[in-house]
Every structure is written in C-alpha cells, then in structure tokens.
PDB file of N, CA and C in Angstrom:
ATOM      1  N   UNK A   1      64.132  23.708 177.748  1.00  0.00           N
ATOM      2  CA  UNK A   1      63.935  24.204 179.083  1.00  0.00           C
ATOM      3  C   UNK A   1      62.453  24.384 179.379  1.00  0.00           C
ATOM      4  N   UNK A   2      62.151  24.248 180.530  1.00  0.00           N
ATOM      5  CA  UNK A   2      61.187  24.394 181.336  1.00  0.00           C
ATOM      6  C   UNK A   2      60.541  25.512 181.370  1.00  0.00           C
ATOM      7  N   UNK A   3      59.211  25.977 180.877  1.00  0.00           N
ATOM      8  CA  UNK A   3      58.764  27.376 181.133  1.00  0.00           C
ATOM      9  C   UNK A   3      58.748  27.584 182.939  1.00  0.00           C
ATOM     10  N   UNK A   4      57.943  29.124 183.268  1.00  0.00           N
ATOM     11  CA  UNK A   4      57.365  29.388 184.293  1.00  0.00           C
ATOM     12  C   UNK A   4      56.323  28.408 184.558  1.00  0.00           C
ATOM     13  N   UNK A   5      55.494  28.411 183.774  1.00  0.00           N
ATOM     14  CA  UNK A   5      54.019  28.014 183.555  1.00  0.00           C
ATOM     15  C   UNK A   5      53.858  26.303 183.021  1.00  0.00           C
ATOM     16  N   UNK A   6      55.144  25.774 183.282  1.00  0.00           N
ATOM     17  CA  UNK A   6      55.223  24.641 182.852  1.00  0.00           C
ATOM     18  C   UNK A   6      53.934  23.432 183.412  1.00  0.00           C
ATOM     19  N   UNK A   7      53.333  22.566 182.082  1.00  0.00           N
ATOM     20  CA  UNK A   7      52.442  21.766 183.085  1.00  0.00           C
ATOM     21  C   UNK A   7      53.663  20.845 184.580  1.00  0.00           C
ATOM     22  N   UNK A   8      54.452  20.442 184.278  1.00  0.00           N
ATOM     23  CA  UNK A   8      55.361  19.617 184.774  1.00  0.00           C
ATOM     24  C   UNK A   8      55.676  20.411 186.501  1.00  0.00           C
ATOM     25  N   UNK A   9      55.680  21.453 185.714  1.00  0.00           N
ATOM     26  CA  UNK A   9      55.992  22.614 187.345  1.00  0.00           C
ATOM     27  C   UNK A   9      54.858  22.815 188.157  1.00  0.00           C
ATOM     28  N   UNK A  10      53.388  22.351 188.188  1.00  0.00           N
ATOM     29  CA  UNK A  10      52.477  22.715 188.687  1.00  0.00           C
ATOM     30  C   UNK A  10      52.538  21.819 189.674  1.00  0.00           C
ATOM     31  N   UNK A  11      52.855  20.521 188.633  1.00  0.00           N
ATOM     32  CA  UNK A  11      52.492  19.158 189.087  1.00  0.00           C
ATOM     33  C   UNK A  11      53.872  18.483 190.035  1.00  0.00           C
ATOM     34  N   UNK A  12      54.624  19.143 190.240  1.00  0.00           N
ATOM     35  CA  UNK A  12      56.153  19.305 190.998  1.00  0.00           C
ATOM     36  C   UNK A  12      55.598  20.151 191.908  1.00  0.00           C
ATOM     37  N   UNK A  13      55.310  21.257 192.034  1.00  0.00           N
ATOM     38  CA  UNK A  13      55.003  21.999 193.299  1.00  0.00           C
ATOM     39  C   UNK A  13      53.617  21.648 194.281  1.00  0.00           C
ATOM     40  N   UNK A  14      52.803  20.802 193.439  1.00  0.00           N
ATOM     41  CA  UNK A  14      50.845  20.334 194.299  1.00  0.00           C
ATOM     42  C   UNK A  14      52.080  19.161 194.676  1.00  0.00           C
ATOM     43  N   UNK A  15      52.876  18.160 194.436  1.00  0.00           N
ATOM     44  CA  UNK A  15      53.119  16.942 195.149  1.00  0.00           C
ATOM     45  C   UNK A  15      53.947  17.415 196.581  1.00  0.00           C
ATOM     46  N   UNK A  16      55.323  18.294 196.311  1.00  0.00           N
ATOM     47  CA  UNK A  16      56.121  18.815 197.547  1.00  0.00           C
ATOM     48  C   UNK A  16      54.832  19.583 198.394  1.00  0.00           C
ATOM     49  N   UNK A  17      54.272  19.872 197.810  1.00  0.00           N
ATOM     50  CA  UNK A  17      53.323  20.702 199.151  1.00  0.00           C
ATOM     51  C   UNK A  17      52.000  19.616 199.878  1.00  0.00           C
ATOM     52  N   UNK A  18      52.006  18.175 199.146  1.00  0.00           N
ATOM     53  CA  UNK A  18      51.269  17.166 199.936  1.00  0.00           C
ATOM     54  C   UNK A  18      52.348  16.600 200.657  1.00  0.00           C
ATOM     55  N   UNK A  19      53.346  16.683 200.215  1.00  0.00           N
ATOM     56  CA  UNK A  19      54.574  16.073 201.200  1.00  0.00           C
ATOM     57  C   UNK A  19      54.524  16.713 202.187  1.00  0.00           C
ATOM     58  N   UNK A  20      54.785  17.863 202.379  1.00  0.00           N
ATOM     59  CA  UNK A  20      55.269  18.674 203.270  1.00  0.00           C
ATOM     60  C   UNK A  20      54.078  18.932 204.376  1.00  0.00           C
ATOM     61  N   UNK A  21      52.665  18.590 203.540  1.00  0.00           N
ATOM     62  CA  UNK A  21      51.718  18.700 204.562  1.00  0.00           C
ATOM     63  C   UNK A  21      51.277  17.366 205.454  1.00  0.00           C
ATOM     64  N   UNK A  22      51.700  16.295 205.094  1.00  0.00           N
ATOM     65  CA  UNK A  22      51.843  14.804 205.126  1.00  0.00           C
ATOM     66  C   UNK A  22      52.841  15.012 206.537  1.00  0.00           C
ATOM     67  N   UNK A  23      54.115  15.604 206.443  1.00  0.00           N
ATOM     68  CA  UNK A  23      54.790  15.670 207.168  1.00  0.00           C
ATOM     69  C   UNK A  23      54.396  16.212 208.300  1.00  0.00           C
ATOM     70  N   UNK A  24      54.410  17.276 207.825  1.00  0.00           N
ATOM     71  CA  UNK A  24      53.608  18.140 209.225  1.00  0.00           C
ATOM     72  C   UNK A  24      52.676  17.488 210.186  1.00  0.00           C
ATOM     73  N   UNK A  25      51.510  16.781 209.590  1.00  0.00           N
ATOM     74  CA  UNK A  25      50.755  16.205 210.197  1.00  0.00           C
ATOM     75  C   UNK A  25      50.937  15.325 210.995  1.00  0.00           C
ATOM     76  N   UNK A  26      51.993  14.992 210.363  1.00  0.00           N
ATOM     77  CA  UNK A  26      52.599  13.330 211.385  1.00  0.00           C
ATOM     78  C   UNK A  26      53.327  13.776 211.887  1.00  0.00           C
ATOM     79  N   UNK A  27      54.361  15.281 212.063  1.00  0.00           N
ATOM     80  CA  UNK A  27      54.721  15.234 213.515  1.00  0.00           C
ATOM     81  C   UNK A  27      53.569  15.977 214.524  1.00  0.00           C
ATOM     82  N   UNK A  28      52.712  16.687 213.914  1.00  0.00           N
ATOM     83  CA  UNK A  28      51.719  17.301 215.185  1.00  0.00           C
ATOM     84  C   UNK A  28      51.247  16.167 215.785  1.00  0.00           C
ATOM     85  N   UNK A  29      50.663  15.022 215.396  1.00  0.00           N
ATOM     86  CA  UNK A  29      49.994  13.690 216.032  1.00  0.00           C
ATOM     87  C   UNK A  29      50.871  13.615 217.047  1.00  0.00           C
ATOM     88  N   UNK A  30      51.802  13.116 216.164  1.00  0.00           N
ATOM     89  CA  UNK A  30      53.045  12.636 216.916  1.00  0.00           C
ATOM     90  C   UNK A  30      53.911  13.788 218.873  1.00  0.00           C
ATOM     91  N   UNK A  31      53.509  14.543 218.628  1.00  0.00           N
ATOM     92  CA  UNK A  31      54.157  15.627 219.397  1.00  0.00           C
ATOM     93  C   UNK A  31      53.017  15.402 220.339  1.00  0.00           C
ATOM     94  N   UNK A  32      52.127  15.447 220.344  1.00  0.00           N
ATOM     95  CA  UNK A  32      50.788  15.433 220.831  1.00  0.00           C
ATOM     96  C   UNK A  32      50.248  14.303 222.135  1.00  0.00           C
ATOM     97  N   UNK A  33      50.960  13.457 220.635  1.00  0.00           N
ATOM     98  CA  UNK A  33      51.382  11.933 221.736  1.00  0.00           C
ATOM     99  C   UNK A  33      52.054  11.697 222.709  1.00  0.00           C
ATOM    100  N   UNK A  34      53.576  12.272 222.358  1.00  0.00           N
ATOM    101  CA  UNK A  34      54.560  12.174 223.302  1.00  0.00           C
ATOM    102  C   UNK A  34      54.657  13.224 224.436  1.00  0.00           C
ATOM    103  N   UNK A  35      53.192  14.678 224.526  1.00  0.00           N
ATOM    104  CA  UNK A  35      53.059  15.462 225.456  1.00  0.00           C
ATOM    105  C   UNK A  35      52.457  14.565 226.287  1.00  0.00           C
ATOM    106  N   UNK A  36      51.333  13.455 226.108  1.00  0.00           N
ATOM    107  CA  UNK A  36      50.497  12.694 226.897  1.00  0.00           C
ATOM    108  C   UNK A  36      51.194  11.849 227.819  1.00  0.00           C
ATOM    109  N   UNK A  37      52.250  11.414 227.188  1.00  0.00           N
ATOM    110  CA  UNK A  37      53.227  10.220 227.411  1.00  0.00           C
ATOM    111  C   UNK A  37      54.318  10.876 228.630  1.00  0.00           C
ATOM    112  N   UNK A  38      54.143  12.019 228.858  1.00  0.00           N
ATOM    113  CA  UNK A  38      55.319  12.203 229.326  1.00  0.00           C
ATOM    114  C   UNK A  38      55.302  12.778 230.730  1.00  0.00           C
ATOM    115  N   UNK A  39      54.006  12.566 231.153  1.00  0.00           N
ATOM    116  CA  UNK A  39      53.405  13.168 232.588  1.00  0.00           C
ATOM    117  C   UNK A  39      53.804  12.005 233.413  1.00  0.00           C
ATOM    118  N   UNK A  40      54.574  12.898 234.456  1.00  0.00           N
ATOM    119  CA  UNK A  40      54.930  11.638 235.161  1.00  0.00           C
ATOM    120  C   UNK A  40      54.450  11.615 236.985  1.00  0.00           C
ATOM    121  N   UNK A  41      54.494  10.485 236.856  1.00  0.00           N
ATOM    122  CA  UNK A  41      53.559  10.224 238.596  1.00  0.00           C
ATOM    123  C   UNK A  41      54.811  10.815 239.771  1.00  0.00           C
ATOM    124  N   UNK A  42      53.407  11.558 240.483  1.00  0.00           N
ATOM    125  CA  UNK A  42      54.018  11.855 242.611  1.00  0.00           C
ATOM    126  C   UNK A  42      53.542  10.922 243.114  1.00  0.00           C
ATOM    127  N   UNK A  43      53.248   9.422 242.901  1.00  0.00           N
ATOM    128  CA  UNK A  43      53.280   8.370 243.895  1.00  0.00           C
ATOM    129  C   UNK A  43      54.658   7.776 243.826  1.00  0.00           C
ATOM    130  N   UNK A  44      54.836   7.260 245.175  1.00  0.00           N
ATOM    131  CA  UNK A  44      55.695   6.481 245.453  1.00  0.00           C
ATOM    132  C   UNK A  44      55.706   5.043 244.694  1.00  0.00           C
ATOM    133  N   UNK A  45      57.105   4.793 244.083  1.00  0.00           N
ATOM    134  CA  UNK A  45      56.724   3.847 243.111  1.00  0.00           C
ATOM    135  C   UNK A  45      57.597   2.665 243.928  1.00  0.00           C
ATOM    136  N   UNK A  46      57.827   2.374 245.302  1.00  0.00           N
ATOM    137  CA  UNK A  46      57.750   1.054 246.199  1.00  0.00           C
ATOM    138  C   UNK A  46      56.723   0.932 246.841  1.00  0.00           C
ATOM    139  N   UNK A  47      56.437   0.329 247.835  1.00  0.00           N
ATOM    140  CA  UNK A  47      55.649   0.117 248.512  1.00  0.00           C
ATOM    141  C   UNK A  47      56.654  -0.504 249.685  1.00  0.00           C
ATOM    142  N   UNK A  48      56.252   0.003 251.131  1.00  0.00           N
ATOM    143  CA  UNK A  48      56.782   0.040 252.386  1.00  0.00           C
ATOM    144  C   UNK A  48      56.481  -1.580 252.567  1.00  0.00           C
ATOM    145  N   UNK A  49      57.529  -2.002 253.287  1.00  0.00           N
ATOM    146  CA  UNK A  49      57.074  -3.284 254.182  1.00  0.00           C
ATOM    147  C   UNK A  49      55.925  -2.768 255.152  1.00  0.00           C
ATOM    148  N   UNK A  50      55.461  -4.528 255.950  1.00  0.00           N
ATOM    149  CA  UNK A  50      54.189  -4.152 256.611  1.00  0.00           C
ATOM    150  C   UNK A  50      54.753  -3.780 258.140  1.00  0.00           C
ATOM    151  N   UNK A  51      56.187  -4.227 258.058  1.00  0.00           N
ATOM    152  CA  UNK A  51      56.351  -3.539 259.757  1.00  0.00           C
ATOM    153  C   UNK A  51      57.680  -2.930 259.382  1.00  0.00           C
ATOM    154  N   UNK A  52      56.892  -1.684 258.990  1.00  0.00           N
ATOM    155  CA  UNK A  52      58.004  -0.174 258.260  1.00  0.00           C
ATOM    156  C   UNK A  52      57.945   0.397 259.703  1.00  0.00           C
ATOM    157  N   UNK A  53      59.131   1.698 259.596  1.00  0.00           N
ATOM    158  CA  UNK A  53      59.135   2.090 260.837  1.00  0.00           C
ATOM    159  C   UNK A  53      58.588   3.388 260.526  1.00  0.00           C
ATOM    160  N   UNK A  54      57.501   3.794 261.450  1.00  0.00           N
ATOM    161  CA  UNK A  54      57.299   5.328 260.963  1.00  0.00           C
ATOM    162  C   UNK A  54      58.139   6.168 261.512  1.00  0.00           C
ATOM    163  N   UNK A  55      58.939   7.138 260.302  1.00  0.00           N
ATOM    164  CA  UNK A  55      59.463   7.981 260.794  1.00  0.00           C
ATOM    165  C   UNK A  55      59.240   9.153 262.058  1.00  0.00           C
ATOM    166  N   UNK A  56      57.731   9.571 262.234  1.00  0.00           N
ATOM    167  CA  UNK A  56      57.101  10.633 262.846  1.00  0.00           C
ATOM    168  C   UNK A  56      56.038  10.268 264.525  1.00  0.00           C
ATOM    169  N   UNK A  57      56.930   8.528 264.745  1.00  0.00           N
ATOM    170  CA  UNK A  57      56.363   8.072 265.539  1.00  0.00           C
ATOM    171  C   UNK A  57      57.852   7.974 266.407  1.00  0.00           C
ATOM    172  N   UNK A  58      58.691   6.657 265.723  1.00  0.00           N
ATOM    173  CA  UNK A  58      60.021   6.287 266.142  1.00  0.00           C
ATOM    174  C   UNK A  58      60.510   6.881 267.083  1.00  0.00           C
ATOM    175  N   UNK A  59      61.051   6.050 268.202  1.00  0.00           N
ATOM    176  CA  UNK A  59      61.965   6.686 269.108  1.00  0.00           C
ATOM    177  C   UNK A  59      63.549   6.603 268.560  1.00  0.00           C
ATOM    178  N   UNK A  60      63.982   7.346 268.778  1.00  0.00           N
ATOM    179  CA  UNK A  60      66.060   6.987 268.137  1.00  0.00           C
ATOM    180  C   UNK A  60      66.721   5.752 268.562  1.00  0.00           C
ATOM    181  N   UNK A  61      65.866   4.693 269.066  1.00  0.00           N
ATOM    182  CA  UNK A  61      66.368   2.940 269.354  1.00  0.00           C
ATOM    183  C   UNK A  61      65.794   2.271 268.320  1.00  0.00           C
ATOM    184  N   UNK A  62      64.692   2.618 267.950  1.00  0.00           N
ATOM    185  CA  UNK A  62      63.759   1.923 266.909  1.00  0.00           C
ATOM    186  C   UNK A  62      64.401   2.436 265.334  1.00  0.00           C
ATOM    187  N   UNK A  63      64.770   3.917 265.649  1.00  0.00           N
ATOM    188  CA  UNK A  63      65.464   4.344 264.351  1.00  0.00           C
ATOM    189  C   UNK A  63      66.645   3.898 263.620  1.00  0.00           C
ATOM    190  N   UNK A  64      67.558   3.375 265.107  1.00  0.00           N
ATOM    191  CA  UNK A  64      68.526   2.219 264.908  1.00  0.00           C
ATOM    192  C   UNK A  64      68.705   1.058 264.103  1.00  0.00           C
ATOM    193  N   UNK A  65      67.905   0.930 264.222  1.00  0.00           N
ATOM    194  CA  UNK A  65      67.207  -0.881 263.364  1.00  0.00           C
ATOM    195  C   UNK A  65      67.894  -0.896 261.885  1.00  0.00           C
ATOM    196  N   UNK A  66      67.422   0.600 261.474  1.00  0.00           N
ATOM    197  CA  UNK A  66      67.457   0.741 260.104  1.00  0.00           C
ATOM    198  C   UNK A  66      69.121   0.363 259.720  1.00  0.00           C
ATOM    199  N   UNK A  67      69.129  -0.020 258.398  1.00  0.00           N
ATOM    200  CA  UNK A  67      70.654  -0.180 257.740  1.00  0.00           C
ATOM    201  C   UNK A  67      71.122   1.205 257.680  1.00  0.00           C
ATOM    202  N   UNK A  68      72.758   1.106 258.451  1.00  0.00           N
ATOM    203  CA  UNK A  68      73.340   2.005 258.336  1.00  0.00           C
ATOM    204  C   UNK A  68      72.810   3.580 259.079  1.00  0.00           C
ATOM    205  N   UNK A  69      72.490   3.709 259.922  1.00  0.00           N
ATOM    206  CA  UNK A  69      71.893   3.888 261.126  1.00  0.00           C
ATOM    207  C   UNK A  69      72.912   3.698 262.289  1.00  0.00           C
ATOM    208  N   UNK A  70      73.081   4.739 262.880  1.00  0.00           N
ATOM    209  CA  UNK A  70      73.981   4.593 264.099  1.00  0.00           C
ATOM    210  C   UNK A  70      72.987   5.873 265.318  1.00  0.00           C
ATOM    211  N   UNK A  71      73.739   5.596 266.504  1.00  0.00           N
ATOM    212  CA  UNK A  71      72.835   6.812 267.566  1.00  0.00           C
ATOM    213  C   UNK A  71      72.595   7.657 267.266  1.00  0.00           C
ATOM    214  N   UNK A  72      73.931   8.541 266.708  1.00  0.00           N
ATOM    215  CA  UNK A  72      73.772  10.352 266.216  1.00  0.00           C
ATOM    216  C   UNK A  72      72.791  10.304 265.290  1.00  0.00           C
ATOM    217  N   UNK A  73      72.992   9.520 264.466  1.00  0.00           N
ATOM    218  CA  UNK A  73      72.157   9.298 263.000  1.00  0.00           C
ATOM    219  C   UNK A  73      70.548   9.357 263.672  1.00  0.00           C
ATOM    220  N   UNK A  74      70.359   8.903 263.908  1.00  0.00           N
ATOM    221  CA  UNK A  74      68.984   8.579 264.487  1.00  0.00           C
ATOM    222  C   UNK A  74      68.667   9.736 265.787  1.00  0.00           C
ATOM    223  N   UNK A  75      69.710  10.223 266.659  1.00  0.00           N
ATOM    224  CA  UNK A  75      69.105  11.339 267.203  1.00  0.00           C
ATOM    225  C   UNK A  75      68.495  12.169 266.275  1.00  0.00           C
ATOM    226  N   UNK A  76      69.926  12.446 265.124  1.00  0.00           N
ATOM    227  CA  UNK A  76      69.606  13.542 264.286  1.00  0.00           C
ATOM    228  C   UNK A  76      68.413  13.776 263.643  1.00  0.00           C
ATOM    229  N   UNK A  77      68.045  12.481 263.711  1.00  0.00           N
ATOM    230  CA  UNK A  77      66.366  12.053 263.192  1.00  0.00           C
ATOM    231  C   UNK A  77      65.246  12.557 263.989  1.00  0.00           C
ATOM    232  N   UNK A  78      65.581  12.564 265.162  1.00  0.00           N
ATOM    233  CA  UNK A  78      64.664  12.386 266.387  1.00  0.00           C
ATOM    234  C   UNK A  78      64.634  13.959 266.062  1.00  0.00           C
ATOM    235  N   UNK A  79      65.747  14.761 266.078  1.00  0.00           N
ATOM    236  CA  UNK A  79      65.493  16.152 266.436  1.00  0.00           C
ATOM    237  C   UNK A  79      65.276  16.947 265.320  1.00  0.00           C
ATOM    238  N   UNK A  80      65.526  16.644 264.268  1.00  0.00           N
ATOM    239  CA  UNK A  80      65.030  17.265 262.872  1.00  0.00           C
ATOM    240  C   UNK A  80      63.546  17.087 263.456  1.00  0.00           C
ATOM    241  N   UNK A  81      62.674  15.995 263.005  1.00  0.00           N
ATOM    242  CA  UNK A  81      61.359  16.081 263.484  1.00  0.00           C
ATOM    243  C   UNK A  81      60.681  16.902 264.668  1.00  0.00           C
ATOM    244  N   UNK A  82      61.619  17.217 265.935  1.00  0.00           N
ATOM    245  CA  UNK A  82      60.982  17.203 266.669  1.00  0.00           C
ATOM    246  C   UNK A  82      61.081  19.484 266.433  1.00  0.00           C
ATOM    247  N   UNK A  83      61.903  19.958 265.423  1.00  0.00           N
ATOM    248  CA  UNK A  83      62.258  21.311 265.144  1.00  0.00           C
ATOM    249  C   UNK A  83      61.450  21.533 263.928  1.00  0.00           C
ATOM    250  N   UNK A  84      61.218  20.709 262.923  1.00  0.00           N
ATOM    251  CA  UNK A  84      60.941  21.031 261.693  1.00  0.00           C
ATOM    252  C   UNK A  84      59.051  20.588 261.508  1.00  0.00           C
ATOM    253  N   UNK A  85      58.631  19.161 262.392  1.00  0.00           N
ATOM    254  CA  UNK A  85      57.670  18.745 262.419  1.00  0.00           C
ATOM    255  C   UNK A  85      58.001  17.524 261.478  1.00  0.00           C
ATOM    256  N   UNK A  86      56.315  16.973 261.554  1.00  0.00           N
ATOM    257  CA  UNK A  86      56.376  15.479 260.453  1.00  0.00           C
ATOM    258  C   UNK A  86      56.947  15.581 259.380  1.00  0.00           C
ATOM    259  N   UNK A  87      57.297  14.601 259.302  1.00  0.00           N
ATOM    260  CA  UNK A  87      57.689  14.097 257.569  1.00  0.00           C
ATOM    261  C   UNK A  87      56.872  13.702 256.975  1.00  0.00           C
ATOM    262  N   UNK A  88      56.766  14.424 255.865  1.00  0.00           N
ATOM    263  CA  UNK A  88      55.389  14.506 255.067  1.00  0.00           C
ATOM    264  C   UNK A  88      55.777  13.351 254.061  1.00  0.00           C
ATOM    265  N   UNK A  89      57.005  13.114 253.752  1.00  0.00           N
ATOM    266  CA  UNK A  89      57.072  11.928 252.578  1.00  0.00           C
ATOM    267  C   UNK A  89      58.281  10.952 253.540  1.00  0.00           C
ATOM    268  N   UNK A  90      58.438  10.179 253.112  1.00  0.00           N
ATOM    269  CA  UNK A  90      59.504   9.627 253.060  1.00  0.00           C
ATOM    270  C   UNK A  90      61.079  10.241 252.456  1.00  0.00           C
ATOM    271  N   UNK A  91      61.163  10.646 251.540  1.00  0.00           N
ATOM    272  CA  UNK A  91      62.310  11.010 250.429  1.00  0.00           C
ATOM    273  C   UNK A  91      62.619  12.141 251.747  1.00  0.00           C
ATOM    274  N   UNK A  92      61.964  12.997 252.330  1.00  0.00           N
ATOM    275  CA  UNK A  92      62.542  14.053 253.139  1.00  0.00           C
ATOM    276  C   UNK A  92      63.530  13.315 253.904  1.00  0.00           C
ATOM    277  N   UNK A  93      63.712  12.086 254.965  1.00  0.00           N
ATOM    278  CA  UNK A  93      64.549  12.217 255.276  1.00  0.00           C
ATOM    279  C   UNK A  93      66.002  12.480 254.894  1.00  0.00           C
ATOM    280  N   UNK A  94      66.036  12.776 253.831  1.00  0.00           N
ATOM    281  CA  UNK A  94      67.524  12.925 253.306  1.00  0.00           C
ATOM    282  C   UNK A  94      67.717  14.264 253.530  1.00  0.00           C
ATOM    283  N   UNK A  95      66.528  15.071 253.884  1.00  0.00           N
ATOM    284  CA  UNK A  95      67.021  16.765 254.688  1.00  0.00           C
ATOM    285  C   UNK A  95      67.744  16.491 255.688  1.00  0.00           C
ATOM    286  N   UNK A  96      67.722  15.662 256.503  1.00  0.00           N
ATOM    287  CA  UNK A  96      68.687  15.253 257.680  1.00  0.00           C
ATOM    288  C   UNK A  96      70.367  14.886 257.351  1.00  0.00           C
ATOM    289  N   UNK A  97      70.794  15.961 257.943  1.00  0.00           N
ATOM    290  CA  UNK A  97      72.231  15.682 257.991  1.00  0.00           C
ATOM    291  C   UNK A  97      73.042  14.060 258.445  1.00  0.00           C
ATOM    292  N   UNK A  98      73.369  13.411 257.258  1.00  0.00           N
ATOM    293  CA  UNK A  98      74.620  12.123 257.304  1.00  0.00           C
ATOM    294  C   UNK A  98      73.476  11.310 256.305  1.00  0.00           C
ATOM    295  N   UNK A  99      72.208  11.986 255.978  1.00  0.00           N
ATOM    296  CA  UNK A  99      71.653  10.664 254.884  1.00  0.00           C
ATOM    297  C   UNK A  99      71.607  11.191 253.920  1.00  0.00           C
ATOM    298  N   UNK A 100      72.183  10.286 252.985  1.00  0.00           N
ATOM    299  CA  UNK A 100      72.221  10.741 251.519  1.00  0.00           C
ATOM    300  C   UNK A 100      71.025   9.921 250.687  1.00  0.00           C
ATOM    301  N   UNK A 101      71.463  10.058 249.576  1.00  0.00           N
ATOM    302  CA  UNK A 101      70.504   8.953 248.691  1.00  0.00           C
ATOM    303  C   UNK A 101      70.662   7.575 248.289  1.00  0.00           C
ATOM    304  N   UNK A 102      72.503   7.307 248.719  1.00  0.00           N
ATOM    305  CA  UNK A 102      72.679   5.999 248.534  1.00  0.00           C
ATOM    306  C   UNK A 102      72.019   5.353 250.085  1.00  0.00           C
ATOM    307  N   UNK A 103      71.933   6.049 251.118  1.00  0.00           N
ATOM    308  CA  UNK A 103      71.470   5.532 252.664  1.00  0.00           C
ATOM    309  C   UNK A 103      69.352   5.086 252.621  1.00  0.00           C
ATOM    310  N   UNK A 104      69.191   6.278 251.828  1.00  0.00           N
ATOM    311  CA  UNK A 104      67.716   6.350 251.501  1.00  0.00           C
ATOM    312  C   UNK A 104      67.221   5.190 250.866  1.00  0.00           C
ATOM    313  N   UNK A 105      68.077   5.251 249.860  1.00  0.00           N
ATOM    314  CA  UNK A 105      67.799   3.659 249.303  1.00  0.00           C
ATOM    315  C   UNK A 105      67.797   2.519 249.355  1.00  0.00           C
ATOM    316  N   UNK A 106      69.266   2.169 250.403  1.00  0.00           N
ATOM    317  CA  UNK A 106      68.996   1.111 251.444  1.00  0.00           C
ATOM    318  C   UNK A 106      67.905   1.255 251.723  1.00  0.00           C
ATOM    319  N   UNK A 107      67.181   1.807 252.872  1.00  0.00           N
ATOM    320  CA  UNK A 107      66.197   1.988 253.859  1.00  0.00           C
ATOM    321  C   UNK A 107      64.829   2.601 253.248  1.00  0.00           C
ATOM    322  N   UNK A 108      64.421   3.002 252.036  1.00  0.00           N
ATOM    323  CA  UNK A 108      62.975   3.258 251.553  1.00  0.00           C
ATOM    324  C   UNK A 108      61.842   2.198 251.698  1.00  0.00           C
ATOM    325  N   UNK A 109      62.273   1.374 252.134  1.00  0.00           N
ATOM    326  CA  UNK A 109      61.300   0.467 251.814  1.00  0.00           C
ATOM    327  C   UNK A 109      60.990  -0.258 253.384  1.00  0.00           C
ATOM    328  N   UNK A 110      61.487  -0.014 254.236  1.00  0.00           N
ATOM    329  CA  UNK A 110      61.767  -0.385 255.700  1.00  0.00           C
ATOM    330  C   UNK A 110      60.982   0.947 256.600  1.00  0.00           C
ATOM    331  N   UNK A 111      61.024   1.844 255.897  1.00  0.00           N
ATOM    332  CA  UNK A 111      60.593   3.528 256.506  1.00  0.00           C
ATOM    333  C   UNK A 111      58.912   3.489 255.499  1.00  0.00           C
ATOM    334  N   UNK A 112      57.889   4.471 256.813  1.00  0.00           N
ATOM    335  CA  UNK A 112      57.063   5.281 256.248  1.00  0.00           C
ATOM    336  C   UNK A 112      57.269   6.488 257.125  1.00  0.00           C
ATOM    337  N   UNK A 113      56.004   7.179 256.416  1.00  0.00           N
ATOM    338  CA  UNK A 113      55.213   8.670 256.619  1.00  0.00           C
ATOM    339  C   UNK A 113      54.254   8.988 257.020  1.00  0.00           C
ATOM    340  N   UNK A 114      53.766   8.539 258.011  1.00  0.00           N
ATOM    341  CA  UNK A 114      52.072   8.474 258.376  1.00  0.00           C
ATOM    342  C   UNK A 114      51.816   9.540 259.402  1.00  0.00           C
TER     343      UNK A 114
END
C-alpha cells in the first residue's frame, strides 16, 4: 500500500491539478468568446424596396396596395397614426389591430418608416 507521503501521490495530485487548471482555462477563453458572439443587432436585417410605402405619409388607398390589406385595415392604419403619432420602426405596425406577424411579413419589405 501506498503511504500518505507517497512519491507516486505527489505526482498524481501536481498532474489532476494541471488538468483541472487546463480545463478551467479553456472554458474561461471559451465563455468569453461566446459573450462576444452573442450581441445581437437593432438593424433591420431586410432592406425596403425602392418604392416602399411610407407608413407615416400613406393615405388608406395607398395603404391598400399592400398584401392582404383591405379598407378597415388600412383606416385602422390611418388612425392608429393619426392618435398614437409616427411609426418609429416598421415592426410597430403590428400594434395595429388585424396585423399580425404572419401579415407583417408578407408586407416588410414593401413598407417603411421615415
């Protein structure tokens, strides 16, 4: 048997403790990395056609145009803006009652915010 003081035991406990510091190290890098990695962008990641309709201009005939778009739809447009003010992004119109996100998505790319 193995003493306390064994040479064998010194040399068993200096290797697990380069392991363990080996380890460590490579996940702090590592963690470090994937904090950098993981910031994510507030730009809009389409880009509008060149004859988009601005939301904060549009009359409710022009708002029509859009897919899936009917009168109410587009009043409702007209008068959200005209109670709440501009639309600062695009994605807001879905505060408007009857557009969801499958409607938004049709139409993101047909709509700006200016």
């Amino acid at each position: 048997m193995f003493s306390v003081k064994s040479h064998y035991f010194y040399i068993y406990r200096f290797l697990v403790n380069i392991i363990l510091l080996a380890v460590l190290s490579f996940l702090t890098v590592n963690c470090k990395q994937n904090a950098e990695k993981q910031i994510l962008s507030t730009e809009n990641q389409f880009v509008p056609a060149e004859n988009a309709i601005n939301l904060n201009t549009a009359a409710a005939r022009e708002l029509e145009k859009l897919p899936n778009i009917g009168a109410k739809t587009a009043e409702k447009i007209v008068e959200y803006r005209e109670n709440f003010g501009k639309f600062r992004r695009v994605e807001n119109i879905m505060l408007v009652e009857g557009i969801g996100d499958k409607k938004f998505r049709n139409m993101r790319h047909l709509i700006k915010a200016e």
